[in-house]
Protein backbone atom coordinates (compact mmCIF):
# COMPACT_ATOMS: atom_id res chain seq x y z
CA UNK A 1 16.96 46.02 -35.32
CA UNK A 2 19.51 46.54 -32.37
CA UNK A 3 20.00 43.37 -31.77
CA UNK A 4 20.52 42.20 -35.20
CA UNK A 5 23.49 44.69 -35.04
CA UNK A 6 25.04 43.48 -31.90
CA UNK A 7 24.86 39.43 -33.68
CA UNK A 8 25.55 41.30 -36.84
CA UNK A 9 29.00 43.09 -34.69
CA UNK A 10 30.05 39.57 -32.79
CA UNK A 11 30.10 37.74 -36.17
CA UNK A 12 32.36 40.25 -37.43
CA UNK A 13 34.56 40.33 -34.24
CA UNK A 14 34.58 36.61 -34.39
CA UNK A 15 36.05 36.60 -38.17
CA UNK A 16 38.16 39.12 -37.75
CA UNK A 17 39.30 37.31 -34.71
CA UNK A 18 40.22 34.29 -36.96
CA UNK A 19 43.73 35.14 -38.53
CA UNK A 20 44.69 36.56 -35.07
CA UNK A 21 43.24 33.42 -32.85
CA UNK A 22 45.71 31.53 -35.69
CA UNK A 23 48.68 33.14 -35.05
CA UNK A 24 47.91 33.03 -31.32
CA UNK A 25 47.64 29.22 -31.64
CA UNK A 26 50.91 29.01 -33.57
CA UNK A 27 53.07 30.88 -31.12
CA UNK A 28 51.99 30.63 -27.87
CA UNK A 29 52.84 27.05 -27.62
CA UNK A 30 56.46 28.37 -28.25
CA UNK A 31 56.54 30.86 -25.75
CA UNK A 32 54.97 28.82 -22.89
CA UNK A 33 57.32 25.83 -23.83
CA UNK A 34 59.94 28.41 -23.64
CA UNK A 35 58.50 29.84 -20.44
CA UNK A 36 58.16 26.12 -18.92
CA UNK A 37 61.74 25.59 -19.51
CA UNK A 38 62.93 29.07 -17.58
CA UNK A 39 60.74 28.12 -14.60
CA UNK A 40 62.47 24.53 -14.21
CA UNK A 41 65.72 26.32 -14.15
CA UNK A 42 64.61 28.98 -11.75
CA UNK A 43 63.73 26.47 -9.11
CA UNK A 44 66.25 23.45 -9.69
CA UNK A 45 69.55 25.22 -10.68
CA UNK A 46 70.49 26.43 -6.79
CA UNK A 47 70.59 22.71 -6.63
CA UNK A 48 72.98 21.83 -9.02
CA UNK A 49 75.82 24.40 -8.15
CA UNK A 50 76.44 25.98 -5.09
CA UNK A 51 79.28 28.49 -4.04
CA UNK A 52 81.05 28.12 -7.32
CA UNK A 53 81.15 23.97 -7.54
CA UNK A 54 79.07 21.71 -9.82
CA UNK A 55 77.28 19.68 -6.83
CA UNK A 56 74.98 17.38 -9.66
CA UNK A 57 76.76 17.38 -12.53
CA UNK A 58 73.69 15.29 -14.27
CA UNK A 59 71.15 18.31 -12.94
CA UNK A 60 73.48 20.85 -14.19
CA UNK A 61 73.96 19.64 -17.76
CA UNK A 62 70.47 20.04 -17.87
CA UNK A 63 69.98 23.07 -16.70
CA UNK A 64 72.68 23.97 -19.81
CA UNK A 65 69.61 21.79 -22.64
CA UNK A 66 66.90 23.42 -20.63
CA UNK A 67 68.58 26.80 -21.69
CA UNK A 68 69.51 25.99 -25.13
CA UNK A 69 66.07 25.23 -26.13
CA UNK A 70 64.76 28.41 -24.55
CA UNK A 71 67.27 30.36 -26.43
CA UNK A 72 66.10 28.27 -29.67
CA UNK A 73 62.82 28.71 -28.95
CA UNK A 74 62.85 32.62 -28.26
CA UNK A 75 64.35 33.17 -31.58
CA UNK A 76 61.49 30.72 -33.22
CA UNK A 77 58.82 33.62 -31.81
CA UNK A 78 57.82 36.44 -34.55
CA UNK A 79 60.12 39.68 -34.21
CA UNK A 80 58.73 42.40 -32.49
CA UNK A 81 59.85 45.36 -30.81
CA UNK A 82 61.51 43.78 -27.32
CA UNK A 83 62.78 40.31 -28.70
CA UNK A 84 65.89 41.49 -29.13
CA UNK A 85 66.39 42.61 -25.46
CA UNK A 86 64.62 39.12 -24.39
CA UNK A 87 66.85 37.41 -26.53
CA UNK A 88 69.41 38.55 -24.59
CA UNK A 89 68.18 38.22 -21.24
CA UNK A 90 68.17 34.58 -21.92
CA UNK A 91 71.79 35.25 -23.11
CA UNK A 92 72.74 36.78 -20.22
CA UNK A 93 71.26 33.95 -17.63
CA UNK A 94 73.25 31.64 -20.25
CA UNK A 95 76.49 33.14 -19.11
CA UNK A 96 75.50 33.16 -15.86
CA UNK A 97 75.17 29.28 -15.58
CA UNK A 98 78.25 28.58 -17.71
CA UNK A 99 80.04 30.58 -14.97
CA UNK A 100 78.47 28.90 -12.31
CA UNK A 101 77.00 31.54 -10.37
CA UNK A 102 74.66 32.35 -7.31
CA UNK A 103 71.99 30.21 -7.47
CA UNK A 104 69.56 33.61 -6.29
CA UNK A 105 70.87 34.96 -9.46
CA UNK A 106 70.17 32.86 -11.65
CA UNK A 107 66.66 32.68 -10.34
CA UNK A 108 66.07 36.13 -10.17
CA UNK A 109 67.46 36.63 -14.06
CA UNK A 110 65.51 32.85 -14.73
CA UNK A 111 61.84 34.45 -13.95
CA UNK A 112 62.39 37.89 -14.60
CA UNK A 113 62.96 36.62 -18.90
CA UNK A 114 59.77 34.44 -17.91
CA UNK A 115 58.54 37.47 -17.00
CA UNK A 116 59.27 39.17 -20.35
CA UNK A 117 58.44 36.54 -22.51
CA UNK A 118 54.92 36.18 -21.18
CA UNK A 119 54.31 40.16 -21.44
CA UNK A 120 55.64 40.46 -24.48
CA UNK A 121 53.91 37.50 -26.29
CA UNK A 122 51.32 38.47 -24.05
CA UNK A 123 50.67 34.72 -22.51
CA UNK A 124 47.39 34.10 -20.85
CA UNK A 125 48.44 32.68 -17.08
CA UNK A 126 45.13 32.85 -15.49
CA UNK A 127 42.27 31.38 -15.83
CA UNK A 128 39.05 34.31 -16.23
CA UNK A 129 36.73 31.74 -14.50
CA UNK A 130 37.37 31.04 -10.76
CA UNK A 131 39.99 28.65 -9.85
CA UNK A 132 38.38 25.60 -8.21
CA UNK A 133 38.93 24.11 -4.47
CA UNK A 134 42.09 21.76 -3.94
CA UNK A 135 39.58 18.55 -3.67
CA UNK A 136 37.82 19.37 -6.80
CA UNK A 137 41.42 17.16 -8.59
CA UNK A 138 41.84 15.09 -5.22
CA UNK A 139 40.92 12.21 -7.18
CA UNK A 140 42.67 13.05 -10.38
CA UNK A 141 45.74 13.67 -8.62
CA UNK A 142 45.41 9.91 -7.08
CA UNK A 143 44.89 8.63 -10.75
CA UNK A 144 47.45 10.42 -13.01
CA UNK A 145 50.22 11.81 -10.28
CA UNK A 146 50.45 9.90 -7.15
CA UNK A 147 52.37 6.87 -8.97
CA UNK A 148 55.18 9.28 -9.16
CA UNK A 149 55.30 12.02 -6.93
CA UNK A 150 53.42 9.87 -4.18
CA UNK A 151 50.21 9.95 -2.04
CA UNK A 152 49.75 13.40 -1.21
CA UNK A 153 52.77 14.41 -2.64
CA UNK A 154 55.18 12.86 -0.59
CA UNK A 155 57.38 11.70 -3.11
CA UNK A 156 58.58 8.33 -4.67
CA UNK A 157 61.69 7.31 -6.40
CA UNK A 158 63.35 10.01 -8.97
CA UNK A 159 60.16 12.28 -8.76
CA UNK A 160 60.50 14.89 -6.58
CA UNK A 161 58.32 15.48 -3.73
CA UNK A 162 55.66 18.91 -3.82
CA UNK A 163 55.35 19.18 -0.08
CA UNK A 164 58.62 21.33 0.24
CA UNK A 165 57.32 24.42 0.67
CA UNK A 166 60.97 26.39 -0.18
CA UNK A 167 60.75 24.46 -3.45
CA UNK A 168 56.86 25.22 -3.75
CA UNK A 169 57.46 29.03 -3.27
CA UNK A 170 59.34 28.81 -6.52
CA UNK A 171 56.47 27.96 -8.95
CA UNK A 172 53.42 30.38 -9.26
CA UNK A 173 49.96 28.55 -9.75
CA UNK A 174 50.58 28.97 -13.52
CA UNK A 175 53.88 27.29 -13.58
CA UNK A 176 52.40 24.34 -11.98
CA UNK A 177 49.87 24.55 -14.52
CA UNK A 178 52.00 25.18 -17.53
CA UNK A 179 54.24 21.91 -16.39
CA UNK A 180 50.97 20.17 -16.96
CA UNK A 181 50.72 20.42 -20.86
CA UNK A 182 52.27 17.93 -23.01
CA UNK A 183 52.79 20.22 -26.01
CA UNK A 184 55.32 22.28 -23.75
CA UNK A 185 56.56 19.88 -21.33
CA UNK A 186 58.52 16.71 -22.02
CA UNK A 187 58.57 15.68 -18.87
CA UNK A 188 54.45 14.94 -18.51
CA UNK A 189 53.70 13.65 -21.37
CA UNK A 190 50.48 12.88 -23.47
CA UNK A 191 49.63 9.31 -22.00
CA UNK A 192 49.71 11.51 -18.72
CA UNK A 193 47.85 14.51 -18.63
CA UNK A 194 47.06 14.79 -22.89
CA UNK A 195 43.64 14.71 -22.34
CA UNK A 196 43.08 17.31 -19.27
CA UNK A 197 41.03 19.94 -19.84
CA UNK A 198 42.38 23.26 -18.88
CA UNK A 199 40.18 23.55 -15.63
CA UNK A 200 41.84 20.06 -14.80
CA UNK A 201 44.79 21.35 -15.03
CA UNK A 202 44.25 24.58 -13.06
CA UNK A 203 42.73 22.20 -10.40
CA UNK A 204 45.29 20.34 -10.21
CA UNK A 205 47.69 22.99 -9.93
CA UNK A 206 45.52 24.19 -6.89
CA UNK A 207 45.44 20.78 -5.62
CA UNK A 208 50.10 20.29 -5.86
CA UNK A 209 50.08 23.85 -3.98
CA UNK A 210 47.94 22.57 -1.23
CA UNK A 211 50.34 20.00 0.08
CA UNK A 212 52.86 22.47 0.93
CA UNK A 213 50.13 23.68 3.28
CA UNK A 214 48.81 20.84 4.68
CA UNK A 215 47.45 22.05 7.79
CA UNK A 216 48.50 24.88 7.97
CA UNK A 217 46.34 27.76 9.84
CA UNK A 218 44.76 30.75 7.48
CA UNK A 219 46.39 34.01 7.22
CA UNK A 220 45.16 36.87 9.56
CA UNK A 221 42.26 38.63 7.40
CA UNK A 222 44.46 42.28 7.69
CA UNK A 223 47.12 40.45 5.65
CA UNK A 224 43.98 40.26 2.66
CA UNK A 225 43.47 43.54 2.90
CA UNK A 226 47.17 44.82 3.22
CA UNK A 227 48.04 42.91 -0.46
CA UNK A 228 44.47 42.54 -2.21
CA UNK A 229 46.10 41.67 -5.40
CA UNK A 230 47.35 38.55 -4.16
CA UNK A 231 43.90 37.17 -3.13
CA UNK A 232 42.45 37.39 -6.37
CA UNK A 233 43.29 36.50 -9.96
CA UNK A 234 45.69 36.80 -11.88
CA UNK A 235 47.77 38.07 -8.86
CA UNK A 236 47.25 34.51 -7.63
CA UNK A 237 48.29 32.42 -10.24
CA UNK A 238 50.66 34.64 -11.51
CA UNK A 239 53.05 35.38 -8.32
CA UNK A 240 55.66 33.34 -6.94
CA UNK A 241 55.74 33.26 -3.43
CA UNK A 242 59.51 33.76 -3.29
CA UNK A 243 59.52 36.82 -4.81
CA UNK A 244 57.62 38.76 -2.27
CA UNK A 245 57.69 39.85 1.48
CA UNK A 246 58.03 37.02 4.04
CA UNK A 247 54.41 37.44 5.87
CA UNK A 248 52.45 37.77 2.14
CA UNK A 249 54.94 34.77 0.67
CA UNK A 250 53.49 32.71 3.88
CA UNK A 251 49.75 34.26 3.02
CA UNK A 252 49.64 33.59 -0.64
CA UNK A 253 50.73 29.63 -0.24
CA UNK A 254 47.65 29.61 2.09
CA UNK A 255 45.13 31.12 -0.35
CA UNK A 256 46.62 29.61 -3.63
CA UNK A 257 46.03 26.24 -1.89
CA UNK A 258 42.71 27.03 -0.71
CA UNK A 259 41.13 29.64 -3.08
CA UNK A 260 37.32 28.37 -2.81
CA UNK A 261 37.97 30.16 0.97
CA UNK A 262 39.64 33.22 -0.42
CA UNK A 263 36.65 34.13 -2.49
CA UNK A 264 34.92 36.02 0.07
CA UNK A 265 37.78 38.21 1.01
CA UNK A 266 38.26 39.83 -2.66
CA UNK A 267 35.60 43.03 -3.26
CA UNK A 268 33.90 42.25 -6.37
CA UNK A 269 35.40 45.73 -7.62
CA UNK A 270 38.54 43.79 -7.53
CA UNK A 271 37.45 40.65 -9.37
CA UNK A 272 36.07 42.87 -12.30
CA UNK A 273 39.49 44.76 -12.96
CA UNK A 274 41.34 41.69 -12.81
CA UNK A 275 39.21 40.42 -15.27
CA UNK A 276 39.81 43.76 -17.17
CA UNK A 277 43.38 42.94 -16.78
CA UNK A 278 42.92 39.69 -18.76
CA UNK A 279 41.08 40.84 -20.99
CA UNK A 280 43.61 43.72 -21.98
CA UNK A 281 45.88 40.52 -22.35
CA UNK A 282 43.81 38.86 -24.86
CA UNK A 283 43.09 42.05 -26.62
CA UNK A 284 46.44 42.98 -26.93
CA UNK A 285 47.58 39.05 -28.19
CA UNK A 286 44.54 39.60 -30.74
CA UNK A 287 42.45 37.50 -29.16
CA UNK A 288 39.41 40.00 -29.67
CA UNK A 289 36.41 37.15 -28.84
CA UNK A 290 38.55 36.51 -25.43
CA UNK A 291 38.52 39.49 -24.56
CA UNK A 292 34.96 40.51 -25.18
CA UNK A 293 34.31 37.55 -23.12
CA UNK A 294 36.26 38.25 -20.38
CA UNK A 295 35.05 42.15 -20.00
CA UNK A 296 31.72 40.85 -20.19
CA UNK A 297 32.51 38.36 -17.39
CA UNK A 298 33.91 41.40 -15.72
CA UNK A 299 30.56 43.04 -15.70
CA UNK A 300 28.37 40.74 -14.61
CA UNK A 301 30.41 39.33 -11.63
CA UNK A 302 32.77 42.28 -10.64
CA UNK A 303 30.69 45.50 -11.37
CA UNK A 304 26.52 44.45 -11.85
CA UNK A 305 26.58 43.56 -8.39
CA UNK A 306 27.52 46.83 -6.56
CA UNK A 307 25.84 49.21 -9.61
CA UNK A 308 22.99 50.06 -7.52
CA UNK A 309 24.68 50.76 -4.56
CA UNK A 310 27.65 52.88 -6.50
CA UNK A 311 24.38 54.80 -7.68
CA UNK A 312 22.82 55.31 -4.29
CA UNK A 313 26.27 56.68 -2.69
CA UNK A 314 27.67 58.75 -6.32
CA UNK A 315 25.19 58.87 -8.99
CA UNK A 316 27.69 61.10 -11.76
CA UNK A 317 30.17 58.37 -11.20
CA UNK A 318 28.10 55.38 -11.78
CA UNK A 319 26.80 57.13 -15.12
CA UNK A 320 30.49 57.37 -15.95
CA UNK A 321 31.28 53.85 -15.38
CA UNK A 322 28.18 52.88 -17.31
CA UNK A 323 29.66 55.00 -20.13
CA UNK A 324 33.00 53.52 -20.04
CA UNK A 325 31.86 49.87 -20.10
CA UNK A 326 29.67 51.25 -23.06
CA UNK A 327 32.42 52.42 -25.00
CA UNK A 328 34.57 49.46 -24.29
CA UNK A 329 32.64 47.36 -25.76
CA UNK A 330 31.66 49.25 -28.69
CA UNK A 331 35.13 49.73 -29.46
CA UNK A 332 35.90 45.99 -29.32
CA UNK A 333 33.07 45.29 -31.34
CA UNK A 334 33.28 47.90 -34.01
CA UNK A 335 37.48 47.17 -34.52
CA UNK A 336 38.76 50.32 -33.30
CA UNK A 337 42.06 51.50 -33.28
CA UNK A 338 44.11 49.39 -31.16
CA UNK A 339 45.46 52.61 -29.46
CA UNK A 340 41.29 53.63 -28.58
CA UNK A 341 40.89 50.55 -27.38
CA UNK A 342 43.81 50.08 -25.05
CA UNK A 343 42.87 53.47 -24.08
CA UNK A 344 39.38 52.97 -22.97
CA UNK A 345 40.65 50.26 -21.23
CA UNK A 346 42.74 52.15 -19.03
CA UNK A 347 39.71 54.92 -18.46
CA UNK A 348 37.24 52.05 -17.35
CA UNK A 349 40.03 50.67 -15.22
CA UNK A 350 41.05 54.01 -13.28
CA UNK A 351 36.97 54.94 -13.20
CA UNK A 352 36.62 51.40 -11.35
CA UNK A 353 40.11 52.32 -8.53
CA UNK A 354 37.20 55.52 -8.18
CA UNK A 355 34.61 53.31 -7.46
CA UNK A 356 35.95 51.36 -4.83
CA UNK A 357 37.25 54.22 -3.07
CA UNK A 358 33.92 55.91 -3.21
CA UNK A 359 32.22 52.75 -1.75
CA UNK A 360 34.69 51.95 1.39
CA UNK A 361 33.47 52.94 4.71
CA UNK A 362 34.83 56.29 5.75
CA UNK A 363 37.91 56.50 7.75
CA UNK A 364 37.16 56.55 11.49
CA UNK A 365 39.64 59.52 12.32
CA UNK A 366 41.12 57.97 15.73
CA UNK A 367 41.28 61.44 17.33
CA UNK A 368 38.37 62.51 17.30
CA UNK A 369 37.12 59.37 18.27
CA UNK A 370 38.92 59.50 21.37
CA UNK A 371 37.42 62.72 22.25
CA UNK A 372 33.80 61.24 21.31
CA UNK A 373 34.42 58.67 23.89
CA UNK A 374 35.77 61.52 26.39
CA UNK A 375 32.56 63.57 25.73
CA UNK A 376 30.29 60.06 26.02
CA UNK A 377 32.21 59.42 29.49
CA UNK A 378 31.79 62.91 30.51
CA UNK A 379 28.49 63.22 30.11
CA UNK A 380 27.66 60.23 31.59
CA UNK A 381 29.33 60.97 34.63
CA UNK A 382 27.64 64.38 34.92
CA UNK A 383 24.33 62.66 34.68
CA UNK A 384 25.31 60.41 37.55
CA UNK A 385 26.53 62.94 39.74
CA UNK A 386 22.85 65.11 38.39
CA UNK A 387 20.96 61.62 39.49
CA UNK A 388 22.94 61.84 43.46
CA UNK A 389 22.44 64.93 43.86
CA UNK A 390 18.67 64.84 43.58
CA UNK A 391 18.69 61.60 45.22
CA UNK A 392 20.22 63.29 48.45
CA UNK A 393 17.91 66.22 48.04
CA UNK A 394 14.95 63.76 48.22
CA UNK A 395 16.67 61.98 51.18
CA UNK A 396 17.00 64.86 53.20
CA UNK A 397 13.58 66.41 52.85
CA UNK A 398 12.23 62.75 54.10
């Protein structure tokens, strides 16, 4: 009888899901187009003016259509609370570029409406499943890319070359990906990449961002664990490497190149709240099915693993967390409120920062360390000086 409930509960979720999945379907190509558009003009503008003075004249006028159609498109999407202040973002960056200013500016103002648009249209840039290893699209790289852009991506004729790492640090992994998809890009078109499936084109993504690290040596492991949201997803395909510090720029075009070797460095505690995180996304885009998926996903892989041992070290807290998944899930399947939902999100989330705390090693306390090894010494040359002693005592009664 239960489980003719729970099918009973995921047909509902999945026709209730319908009209929501539709609109989803209807607008997101907008905002990704719109978001595809922002990105090219965050990384090619610097090259079209620089201190004031057109440089390409033929780069900059499109710069000027790329931003036209963004504005277009922005006022296309449905009207929400926040489209007015995106609206004028893009505004804003438009006056910046008629004026010719700082090319870091107009970057900085470029992603940060990217930014916007994809939070507040709530755009799916990672994948939930693992990103595949840069070989895994060697081959369809050589077939649909290398024509233009070269072997390796070395560059040929008009198409630009993808080993520049300055130019690389530009895109995240989900720009590269988004530039991939014919309904928002005009540049690849359908005879290209029409028929790539989306882990094609997240592979391929991987595979672009591995020539601007060409053999180049791994990060030092600290570096994982002094920015773990960069070595998982969707910190990975969602940063841009020239956004961030200098050493975890360098780190993150290392692992977004060559995340099949990354894997082992994210805790699994990690990997289930970033799936959380996407499926918040989903939910909140009305994309209920996705994001039952995806908090499923986020069980089995992130949490299942470590439940036993969360129970062995803090019993109280793994019943908690067994509760919160619980009501998670009944509250996407039963429709709750929006507001419950989002909120039980956010409890399962903090419960899970809990349980990785509770499961690192303790602290070794450096001081009293040191006098542990003082003692250890001590003691150890006591029982020497213990051992000569009787020695010589034996010696001289001989």
């Amino acid at each position: 009888m239960r489980h003719n409930w729970s099918v009973l509960c995921l047909c509902l979720l999945w026709l209730s899901a319908a009209a929501a999945a539709q609109e989803v379907l209807e607008r997101e190509p907008l905002a990704a187009e719109a978001s595809n558009l922002l990105s090219y003009i965050a990384v090619d503008y610097g090259d079209s003016v620089k201190n004031g003075e057109i440089q390409d004249n033929t780069l900059y006028q499109q710069q000027r259509r790329y931003l036209a159609r963004a504005l277009q498109l922005v006022r296309q999407l449905p009207d929400k609370p926040g489209r007015a202040a995106l609206e004028n973002s893009v505004l804003e960056l438009d006056v910046a570029i008629a004026e010719k200013r700082d090319g870091e500016l107009v970057r900085r103002r470029a992603n940060a409406a990217a930014d916007r648009l994809a939070a507040l249209y709530q755009l799916q840039r990672s994948p939930a499943e693992m990103l595949p290893s840069a070989g895994f699209a060697e081959s369809l790289y050589d077939e649909r890319c290398a024509n233009c852009h070269g072997a390796g991506g070395g560059g040929r004729g008009s198409a630009p070359g993808l080993r520049d790492p300055q130019r690389m640090a530009s895109f995240s992994l989900y720009d590269l990906y988004n530039i991939l998809d014919p309904t928002v890009d005009s540049v690849h078109g359908p005879r290209i990449d029409g028929d790539l499936s989306s882990r094609q084109r997240w592979a391929l993504a991987v595979t672009v961002a591995n020539f601007a690290v060409a053999g180049a040596p791994p990060p030092a492991p600290e570096l994982a664990r002094r920015y773990p949201a960069l070595i998982g997803l969707p910190g990975m395909a969602t940063a841009r490497p020239v956004e961030l510090p200098a050493e975890a720029a360098q780190a993150l075009m290392w692992w977004r190149g060559h995340p099949e070797r990354v894997r082992a460095l994210e805790h699994p505690l990690a990997r289930a709240d970033g799936l959380l995180q996407l499926a918040e996304t989903a939910y909140r885009a009305g994309d209920n099915a996705g994001a039952y998926h995806k908090l499923m996903l986020g069980y089995r892989q992130g949490y299942a693993p470590l439940r036993e041992q969360l129970a062995e070290r803090d019993a109280p807290l793994a019943t908690q967390l067994a509760e919160h998944w619980q009501a998670l899930r009944t509250a996407i399947l039963g429709g709750a409120p929006n507001a419950e939902v989002i909120a039980a999100f956010q409890r399962l989330r903090a419960a899970l920062t809990q349980a990785r705390a509770r499961l690192e090693p303790p602290a070794r306390n450096e001081r009293y360390t040191l006098w542990a090894a003082l003692l250890f010494a001590a003691a150890v040359a006591l029982g020497l000086l213990l051992w000569f002693g009787l020695r010589r005592r034996k010696l001289s009664r001989l």
